[in-house]
Protein backbone atom coordinates (compact mmCIF):
# COMPACT_ATOMS: atom_id res chain seq x y z
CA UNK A 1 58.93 8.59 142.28
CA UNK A 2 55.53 10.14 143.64
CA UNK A 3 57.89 13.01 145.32
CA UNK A 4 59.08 13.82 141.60
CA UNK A 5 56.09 13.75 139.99
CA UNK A 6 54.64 16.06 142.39
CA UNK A 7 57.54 18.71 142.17
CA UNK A 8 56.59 18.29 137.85
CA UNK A 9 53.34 19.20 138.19
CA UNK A 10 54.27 22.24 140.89
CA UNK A 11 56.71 23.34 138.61
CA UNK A 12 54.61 23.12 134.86
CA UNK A 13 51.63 24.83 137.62
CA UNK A 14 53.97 27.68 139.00
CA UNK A 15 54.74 28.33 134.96
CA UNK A 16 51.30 28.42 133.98
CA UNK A 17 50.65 30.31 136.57
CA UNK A 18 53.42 33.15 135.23
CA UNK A 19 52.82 32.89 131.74
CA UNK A 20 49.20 33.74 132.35
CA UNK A 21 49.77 36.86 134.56
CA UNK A 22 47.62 35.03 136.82
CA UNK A 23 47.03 35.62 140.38
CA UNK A 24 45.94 32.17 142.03
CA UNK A 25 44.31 29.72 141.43
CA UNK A 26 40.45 28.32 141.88
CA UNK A 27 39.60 25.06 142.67
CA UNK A 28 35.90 23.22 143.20
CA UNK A 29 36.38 20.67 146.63
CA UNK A 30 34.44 17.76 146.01
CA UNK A 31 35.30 15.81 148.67
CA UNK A 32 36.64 13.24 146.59
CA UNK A 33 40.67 12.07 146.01
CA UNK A 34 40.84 13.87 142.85
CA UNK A 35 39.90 17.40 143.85
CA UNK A 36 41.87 16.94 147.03
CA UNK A 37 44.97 16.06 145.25
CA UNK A 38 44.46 19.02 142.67
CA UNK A 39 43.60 21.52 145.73
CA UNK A 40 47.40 20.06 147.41
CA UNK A 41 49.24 20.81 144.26
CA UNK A 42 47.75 24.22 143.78
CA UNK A 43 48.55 25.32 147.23
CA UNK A 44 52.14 24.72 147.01
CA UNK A 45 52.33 26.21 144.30
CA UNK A 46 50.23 29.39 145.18
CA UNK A 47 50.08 29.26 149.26
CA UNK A 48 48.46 32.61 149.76
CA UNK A 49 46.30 33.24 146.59
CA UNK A 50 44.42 29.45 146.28
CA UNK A 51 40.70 28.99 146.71
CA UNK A 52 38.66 26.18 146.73
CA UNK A 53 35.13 26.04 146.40
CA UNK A 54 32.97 23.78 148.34
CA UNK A 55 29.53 23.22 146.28
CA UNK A 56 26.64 21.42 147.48
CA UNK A 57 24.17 20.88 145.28
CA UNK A 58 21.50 18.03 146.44
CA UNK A 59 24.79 16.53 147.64
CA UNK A 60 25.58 13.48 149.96
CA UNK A 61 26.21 15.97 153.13
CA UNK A 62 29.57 13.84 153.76
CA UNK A 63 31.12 15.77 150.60
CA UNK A 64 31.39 18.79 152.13
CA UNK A 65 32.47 17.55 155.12
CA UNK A 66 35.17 16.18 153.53
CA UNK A 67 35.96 19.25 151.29
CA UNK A 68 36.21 20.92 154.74
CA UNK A 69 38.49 18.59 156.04
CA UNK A 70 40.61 18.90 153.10
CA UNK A 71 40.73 22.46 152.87
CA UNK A 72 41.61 22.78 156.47
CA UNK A 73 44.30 19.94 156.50
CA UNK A 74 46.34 21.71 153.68
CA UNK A 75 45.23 24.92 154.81
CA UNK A 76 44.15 26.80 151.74
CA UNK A 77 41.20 29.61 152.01
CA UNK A 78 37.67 28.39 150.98
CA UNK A 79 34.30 29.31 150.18
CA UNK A 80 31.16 27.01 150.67
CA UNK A 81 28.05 27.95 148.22
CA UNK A 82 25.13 26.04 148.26
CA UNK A 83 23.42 25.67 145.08
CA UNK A 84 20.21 23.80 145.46
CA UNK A 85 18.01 26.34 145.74
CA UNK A 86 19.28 27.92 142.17
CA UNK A 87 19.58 24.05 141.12
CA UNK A 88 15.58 23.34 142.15
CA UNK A 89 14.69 26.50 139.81
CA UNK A 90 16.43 25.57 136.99
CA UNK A 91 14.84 21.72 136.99
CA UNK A 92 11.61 23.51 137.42
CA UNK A 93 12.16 25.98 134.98
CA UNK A 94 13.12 23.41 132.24
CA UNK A 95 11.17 20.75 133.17
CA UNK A 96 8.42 22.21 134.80
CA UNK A 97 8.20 19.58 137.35
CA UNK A 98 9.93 19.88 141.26
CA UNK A 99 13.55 18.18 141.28
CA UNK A 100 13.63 14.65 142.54
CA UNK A 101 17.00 13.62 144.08
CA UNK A 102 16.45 10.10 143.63
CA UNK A 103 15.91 10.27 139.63
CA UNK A 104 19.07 8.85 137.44
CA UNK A 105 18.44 11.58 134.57
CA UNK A 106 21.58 12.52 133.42
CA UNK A 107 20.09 15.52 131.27
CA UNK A 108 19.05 16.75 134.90
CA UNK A 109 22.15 15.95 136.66
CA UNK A 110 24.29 17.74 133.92
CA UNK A 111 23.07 21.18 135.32
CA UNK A 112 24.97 20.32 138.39
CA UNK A 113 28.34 20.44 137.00
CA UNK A 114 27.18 23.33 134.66
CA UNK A 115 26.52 25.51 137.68
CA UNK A 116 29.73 24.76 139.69
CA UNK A 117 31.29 25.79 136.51
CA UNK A 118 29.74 29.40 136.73
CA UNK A 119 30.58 29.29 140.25
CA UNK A 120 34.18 28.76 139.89
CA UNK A 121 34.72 31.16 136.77
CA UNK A 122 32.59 34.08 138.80
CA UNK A 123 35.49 33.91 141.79
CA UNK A 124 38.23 33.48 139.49
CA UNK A 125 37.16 36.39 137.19
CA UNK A 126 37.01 37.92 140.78
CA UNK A 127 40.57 37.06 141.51
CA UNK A 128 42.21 37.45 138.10
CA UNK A 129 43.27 33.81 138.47
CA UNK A 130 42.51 30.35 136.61
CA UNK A 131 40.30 27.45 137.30
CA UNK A 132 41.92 24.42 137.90
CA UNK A 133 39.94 21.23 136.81
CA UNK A 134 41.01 18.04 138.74
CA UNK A 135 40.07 15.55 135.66
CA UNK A 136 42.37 12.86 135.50
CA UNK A 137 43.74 10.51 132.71
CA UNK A 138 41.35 7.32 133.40
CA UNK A 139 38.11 10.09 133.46
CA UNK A 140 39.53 11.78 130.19
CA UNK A 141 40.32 8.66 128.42
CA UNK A 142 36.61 7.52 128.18
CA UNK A 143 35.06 11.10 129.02
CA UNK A 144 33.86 10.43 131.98
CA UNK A 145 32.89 14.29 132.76
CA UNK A 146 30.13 16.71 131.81
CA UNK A 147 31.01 18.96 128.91
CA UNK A 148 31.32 22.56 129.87
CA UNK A 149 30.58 21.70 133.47
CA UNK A 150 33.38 19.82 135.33
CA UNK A 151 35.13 19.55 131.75
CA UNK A 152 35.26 23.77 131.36
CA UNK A 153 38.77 24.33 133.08
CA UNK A 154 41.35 26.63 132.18
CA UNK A 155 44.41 24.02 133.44
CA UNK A 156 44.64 19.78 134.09
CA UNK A 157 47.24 19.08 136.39
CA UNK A 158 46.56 15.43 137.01
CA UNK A 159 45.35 15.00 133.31
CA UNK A 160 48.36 12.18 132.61
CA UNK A 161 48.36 10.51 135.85
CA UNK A 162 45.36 7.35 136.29
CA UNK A 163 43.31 7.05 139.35
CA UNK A 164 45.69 4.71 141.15
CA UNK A 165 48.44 6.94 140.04
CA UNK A 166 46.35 9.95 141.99
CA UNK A 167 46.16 7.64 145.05
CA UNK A 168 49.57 7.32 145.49
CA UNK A 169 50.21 11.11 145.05
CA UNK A 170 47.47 11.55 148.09
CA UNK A 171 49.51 9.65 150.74
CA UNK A 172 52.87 11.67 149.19
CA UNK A 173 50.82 15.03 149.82
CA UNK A 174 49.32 14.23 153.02
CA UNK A 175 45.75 13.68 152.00
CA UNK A 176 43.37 12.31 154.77
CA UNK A 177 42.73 8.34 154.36
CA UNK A 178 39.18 8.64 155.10
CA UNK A 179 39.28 10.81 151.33
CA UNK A 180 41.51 8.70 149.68
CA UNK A 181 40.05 5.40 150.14
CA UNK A 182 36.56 7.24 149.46
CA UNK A 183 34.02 5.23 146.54
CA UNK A 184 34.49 7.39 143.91
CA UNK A 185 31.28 9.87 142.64
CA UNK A 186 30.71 12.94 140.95
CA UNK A 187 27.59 13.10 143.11
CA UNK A 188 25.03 13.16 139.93
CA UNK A 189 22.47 11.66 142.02
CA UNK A 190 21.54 9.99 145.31
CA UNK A 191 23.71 6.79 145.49
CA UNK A 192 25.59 7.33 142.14
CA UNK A 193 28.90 6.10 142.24
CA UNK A 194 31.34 5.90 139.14
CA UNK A 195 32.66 2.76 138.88
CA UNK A 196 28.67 1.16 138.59
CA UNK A 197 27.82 4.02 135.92
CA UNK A 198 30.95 2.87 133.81
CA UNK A 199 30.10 -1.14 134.22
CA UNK A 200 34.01 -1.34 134.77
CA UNK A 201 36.23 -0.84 137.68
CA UNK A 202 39.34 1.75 137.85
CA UNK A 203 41.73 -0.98 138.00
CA UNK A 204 40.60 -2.44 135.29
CA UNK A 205 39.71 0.84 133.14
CA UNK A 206 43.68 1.75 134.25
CA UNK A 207 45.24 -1.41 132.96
CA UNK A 208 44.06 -1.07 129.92
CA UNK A 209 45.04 2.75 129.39
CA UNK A 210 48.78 1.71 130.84
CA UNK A 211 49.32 -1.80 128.93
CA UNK A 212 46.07 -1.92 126.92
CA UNK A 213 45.81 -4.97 128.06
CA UNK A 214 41.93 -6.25 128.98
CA UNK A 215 39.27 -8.50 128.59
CA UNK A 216 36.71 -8.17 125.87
CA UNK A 217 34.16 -6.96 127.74
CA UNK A 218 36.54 -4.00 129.32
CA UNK A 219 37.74 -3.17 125.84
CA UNK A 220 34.24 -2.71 124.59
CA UNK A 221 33.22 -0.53 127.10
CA UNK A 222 36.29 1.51 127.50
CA UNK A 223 36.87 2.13 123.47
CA UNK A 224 32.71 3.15 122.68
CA UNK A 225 32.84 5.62 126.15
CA UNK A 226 35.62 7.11 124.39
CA UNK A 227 34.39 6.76 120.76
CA UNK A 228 30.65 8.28 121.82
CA UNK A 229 32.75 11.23 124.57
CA UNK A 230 35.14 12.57 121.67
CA UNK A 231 33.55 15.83 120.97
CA UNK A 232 33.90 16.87 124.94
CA UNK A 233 37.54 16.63 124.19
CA UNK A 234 37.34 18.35 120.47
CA UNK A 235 36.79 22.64 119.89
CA UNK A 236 33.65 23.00 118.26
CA UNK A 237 33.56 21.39 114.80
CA UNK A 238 33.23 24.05 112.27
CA UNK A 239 32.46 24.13 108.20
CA UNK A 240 35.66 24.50 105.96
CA UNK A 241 36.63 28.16 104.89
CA UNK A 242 35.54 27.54 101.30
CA UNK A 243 31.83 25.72 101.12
């Protein structure tokens, strides 16, 4: 079943990829299961002309040894940028006060994303190809991603498959353990980890997407994340043509 999927996603990738007049594919390496499993696809679908781009930004220095690992295990060409120093400036800039890694501001952590965003559009603009976001159904459902930063892609490969779903499509594509079985983070801030920002597990957040079954407490949660994260998933409203 995983084996078909896969050969889907290559396939609706490899036509994307042609219908665009593209020539590869960009992808940011996390580190995490997600990214990994998004790098896999792109490579064998674009061997030669995928990129992925490794980062750091006042990261958790295991990420990028991880993104390394991955980019070397499936082979694909990759670029490491650091961008604390250009992170730093901003928070200083804005703020007016030195970055602290250990603060849970989400205004602050937002930039990261924002500025991986730039990164990734600057080498695909450089390589006439398209930026492949690794969001995936359970993350979209409740908008679990920053708007304009991780969530400004041009394609969603994994969009329709949940996180366990994503799992079993990293053992089918070869994906290290030590990456799959990973806590899950988008690396906002020291010690951040998704599953305590959301107050609800993956299991639980991907039961209810697939049978919408849940308790009342998991239903809350998941249905006002999504309620409150619709606009990141919306163009930008605009007035009516006649006022």
């Amino acid at each position: 079943m995983a084996d078909n999927l896969a050969k889907k996603i290559e396939d609706w990738l490899r036509k994307q990829v042609q219908d665009r007049g593209a020539r590869g594919l960009v992808v940011g390496l996390s580190g995490g299961i997600d990214s990994a499993v998004t790098a896999a696809l792109c490579k064998n679908v674009c061997p030669d002309t995928t990129l992925g781009v490794i980062m750091p930004c006042y990261s958790d220095p295991q990420d990028a040894e991880h993104a390394e690992l991955l980019a070397k295990t499936i082979g694909i060409k990759y670029k490491k940028v650091v961008l604390d120093e250009v992170f730093a400036k901003m928070v200083m800039l804005l703020t007016g006060e030195e970055y602290d890694p250990g603060k849970q501001d989400i205004t602050i952590a937002n930039i990261k994303p924002r500025l991986r965003m730039t990164t990734l559009y600057f080498y695909a603009a450089r390589m006439q190809g398209l930026v492949v976001g690794t969001g995936n159904r359970s993350e979209l459902t409740v908008g679990y991603f920053t708007k304009y930063g991780d969530g400004g892609v041009d394609l969603l490969p994994i969009a329709n498959l949940v996180k366990k779903e994503v799992r079993e499509l990293a053992r089918l594509l070869g994906i290290p353990e030590t990456i799959i079985n990973k806590p899950p983070s988008a690396g906002l801030w020291r010690g951040q980890n998704d599953e305590s920002e959301m107050g609800i597990t993956y299991d639980e957040l991907d039961n209810y997407i697939l049978t919408g079954q849940a308790s009342d407490r998991v239903r809350k949660i998941v249905d006002e994340m999504a309620r409150k994260s619709l606009h990141k998933k919306q163009l930008p409203a605009i007035p009516p043509v006649q006022l």
